[in-house]
N, C-alpha and C. Protein backbone atom coordinates (compact mmCIF):
# COMPACT_ATOMS: atom_id res chain seq x y z
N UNK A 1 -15.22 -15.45 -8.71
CA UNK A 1 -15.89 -14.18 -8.56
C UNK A 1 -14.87 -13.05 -8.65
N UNK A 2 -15.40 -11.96 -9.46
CA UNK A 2 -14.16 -10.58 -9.59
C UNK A 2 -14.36 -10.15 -8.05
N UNK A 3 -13.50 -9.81 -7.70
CA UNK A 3 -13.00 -8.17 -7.03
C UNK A 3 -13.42 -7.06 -7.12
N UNK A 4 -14.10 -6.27 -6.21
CA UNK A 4 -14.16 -4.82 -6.31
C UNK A 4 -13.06 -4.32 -6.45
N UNK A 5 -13.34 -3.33 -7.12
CA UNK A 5 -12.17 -2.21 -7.47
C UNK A 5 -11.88 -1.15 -6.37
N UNK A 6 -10.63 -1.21 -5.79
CA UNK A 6 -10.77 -0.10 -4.84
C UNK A 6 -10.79 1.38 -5.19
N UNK A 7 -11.59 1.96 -6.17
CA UNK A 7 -11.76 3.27 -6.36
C UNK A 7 -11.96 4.46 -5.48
N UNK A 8 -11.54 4.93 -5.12
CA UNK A 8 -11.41 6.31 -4.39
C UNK A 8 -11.13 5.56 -2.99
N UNK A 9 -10.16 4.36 -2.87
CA UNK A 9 -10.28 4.05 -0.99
C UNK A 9 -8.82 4.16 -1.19
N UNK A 10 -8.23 4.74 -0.09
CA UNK A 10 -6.89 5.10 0.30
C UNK A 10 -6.13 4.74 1.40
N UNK A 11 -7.06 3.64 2.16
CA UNK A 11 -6.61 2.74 3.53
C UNK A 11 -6.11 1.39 3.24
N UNK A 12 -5.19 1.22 3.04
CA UNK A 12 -4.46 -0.08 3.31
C UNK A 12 -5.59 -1.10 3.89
N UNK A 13 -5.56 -0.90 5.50
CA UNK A 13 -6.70 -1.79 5.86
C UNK A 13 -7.85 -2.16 5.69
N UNK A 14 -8.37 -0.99 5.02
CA UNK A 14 -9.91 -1.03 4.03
C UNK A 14 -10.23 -1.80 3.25
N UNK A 15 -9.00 -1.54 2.35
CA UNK A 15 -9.21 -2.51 1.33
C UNK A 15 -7.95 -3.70 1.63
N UNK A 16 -7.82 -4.21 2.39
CA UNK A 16 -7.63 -6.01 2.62
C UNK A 16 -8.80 -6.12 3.03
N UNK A 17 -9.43 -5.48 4.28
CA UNK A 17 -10.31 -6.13 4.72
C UNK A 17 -11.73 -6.62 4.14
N UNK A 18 -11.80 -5.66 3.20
CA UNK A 18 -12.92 -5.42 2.32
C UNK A 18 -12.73 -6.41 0.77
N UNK A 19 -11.80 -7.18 0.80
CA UNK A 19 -11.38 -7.78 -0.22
C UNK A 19 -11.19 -7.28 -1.98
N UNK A 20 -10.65 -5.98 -1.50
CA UNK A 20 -11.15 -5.05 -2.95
C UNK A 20 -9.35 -5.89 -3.61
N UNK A 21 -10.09 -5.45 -5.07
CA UNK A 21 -8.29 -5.85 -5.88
C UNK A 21 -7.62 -4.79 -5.18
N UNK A 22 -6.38 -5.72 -5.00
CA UNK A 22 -5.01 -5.02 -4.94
C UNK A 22 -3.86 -5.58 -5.58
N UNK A 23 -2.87 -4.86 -6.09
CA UNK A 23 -1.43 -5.26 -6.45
C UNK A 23 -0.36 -5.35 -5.32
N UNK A 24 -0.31 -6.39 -4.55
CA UNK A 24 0.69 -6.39 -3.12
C UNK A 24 2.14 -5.74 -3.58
N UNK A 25 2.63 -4.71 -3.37
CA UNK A 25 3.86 -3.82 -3.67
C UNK A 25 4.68 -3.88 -2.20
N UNK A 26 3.81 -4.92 -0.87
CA UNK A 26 4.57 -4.46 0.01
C UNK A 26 6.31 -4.80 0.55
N UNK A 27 6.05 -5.71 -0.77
CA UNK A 27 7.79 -6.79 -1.07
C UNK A 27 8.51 -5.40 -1.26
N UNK A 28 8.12 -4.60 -2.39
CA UNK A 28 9.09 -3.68 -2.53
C UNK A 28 9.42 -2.56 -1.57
N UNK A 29 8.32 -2.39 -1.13
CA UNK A 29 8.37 -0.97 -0.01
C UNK A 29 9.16 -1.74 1.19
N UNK A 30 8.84 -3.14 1.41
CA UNK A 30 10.36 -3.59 2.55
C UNK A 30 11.66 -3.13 2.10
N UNK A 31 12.00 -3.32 0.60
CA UNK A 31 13.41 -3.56 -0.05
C UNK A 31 13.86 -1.92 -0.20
N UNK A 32 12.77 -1.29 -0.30
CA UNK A 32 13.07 0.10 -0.17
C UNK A 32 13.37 0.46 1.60
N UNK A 33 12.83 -0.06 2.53
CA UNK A 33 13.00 0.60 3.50
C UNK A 33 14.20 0.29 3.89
N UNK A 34 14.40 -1.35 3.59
CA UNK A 34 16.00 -1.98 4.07
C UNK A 34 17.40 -1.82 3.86
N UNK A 35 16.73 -0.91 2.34
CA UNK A 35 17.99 -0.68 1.58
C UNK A 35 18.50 0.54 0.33
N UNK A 36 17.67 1.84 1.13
CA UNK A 36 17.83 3.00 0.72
C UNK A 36 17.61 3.62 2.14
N UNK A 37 18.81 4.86 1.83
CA UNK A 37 18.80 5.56 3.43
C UNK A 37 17.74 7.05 3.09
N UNK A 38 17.96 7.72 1.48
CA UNK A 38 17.06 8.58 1.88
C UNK A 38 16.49 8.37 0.27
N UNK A 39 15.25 8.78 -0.08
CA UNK A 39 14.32 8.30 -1.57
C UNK A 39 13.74 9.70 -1.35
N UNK A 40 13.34 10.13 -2.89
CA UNK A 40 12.47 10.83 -2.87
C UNK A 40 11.42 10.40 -3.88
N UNK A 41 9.97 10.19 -3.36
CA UNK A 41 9.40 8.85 -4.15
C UNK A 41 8.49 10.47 -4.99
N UNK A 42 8.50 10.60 -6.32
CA UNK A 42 7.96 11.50 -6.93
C UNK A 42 6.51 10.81 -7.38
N UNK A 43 5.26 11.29 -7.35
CA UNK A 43 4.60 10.34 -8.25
C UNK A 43 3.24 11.29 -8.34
N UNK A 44 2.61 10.92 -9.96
CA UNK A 44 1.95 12.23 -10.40
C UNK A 44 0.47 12.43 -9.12
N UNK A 45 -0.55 12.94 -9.52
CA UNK A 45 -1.81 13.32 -9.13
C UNK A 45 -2.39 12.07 -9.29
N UNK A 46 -3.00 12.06 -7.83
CA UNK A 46 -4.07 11.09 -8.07
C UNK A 46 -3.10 9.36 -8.40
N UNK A 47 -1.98 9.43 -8.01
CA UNK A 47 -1.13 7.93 -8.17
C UNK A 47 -0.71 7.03 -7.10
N UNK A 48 -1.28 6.97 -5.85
CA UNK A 48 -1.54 6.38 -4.97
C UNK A 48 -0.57 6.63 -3.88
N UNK A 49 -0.44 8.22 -3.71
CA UNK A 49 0.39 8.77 -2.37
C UNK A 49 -0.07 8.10 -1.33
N UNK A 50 -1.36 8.37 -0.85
CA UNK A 50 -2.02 8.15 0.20
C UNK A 50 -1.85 6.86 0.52
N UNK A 51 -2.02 6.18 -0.50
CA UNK A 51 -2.17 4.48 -0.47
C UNK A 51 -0.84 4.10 0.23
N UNK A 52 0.11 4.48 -0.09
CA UNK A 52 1.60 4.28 0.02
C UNK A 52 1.68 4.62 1.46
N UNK A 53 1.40 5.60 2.11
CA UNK A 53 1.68 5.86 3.12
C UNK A 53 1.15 5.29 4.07
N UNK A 54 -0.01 5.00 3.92
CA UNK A 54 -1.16 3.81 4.50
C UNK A 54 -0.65 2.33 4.77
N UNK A 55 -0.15 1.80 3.50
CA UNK A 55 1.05 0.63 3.44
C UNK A 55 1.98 0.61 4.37
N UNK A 56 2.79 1.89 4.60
CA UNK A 56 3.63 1.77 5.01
C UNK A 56 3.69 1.77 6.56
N UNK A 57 2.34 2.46 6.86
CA UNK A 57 1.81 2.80 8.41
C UNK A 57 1.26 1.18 8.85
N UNK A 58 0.97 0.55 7.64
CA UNK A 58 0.50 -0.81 8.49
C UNK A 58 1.50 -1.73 8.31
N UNK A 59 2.72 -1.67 7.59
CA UNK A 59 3.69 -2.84 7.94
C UNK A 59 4.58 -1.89 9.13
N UNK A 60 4.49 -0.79 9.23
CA UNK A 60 5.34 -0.33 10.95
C UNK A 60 4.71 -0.67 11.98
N UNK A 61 3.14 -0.97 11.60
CA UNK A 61 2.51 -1.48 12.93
C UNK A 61 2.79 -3.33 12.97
N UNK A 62 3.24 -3.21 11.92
CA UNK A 62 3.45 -5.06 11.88
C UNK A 62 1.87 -6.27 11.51
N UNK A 63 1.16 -5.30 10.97
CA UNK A 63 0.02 -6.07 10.35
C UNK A 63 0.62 -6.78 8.89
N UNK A 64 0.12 -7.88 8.63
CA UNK A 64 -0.08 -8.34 7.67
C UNK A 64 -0.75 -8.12 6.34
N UNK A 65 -0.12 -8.31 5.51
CA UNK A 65 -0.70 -7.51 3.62
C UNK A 65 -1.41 -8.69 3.20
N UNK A 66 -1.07 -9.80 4.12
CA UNK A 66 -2.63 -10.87 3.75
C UNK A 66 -3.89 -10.53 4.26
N UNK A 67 -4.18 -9.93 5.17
CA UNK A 67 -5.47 -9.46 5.90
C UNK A 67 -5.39 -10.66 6.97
């Protein structure tokens, strides 16, 4: 069975919980946190700021990117 598409959802937890597709990026956002002291992450309109920050708010809480 496909996947919903997470279109317009911007919660990390939303969409695990909701089983929408995702691309798990949270390997990299560790390797970024472990091993850059300061980033400036540029990225256009509408390219998944929100999402990112959402990610990042649920691996500081120590939830899981498996759901």
């Amino acid at each position: 069975m496909l996947k919903k598409l997470p279109i317009g959802r911007q919660d990390f937890r939303v969409i695990r919980e909701n089983n929408y597709l995702y691309v798990d990026k949270t390997k990299y956002v560790y390797e970024l946190i472990e091993n850059v002291d300061i980033c400036f992450l540029s990225r256009p309109r509408r390219f998944g700021k929100s999402l990112l920050v959402s990610t990042l708010e649920e691996l500081f809480k120590g939830n899981s990117a498996t759901g």
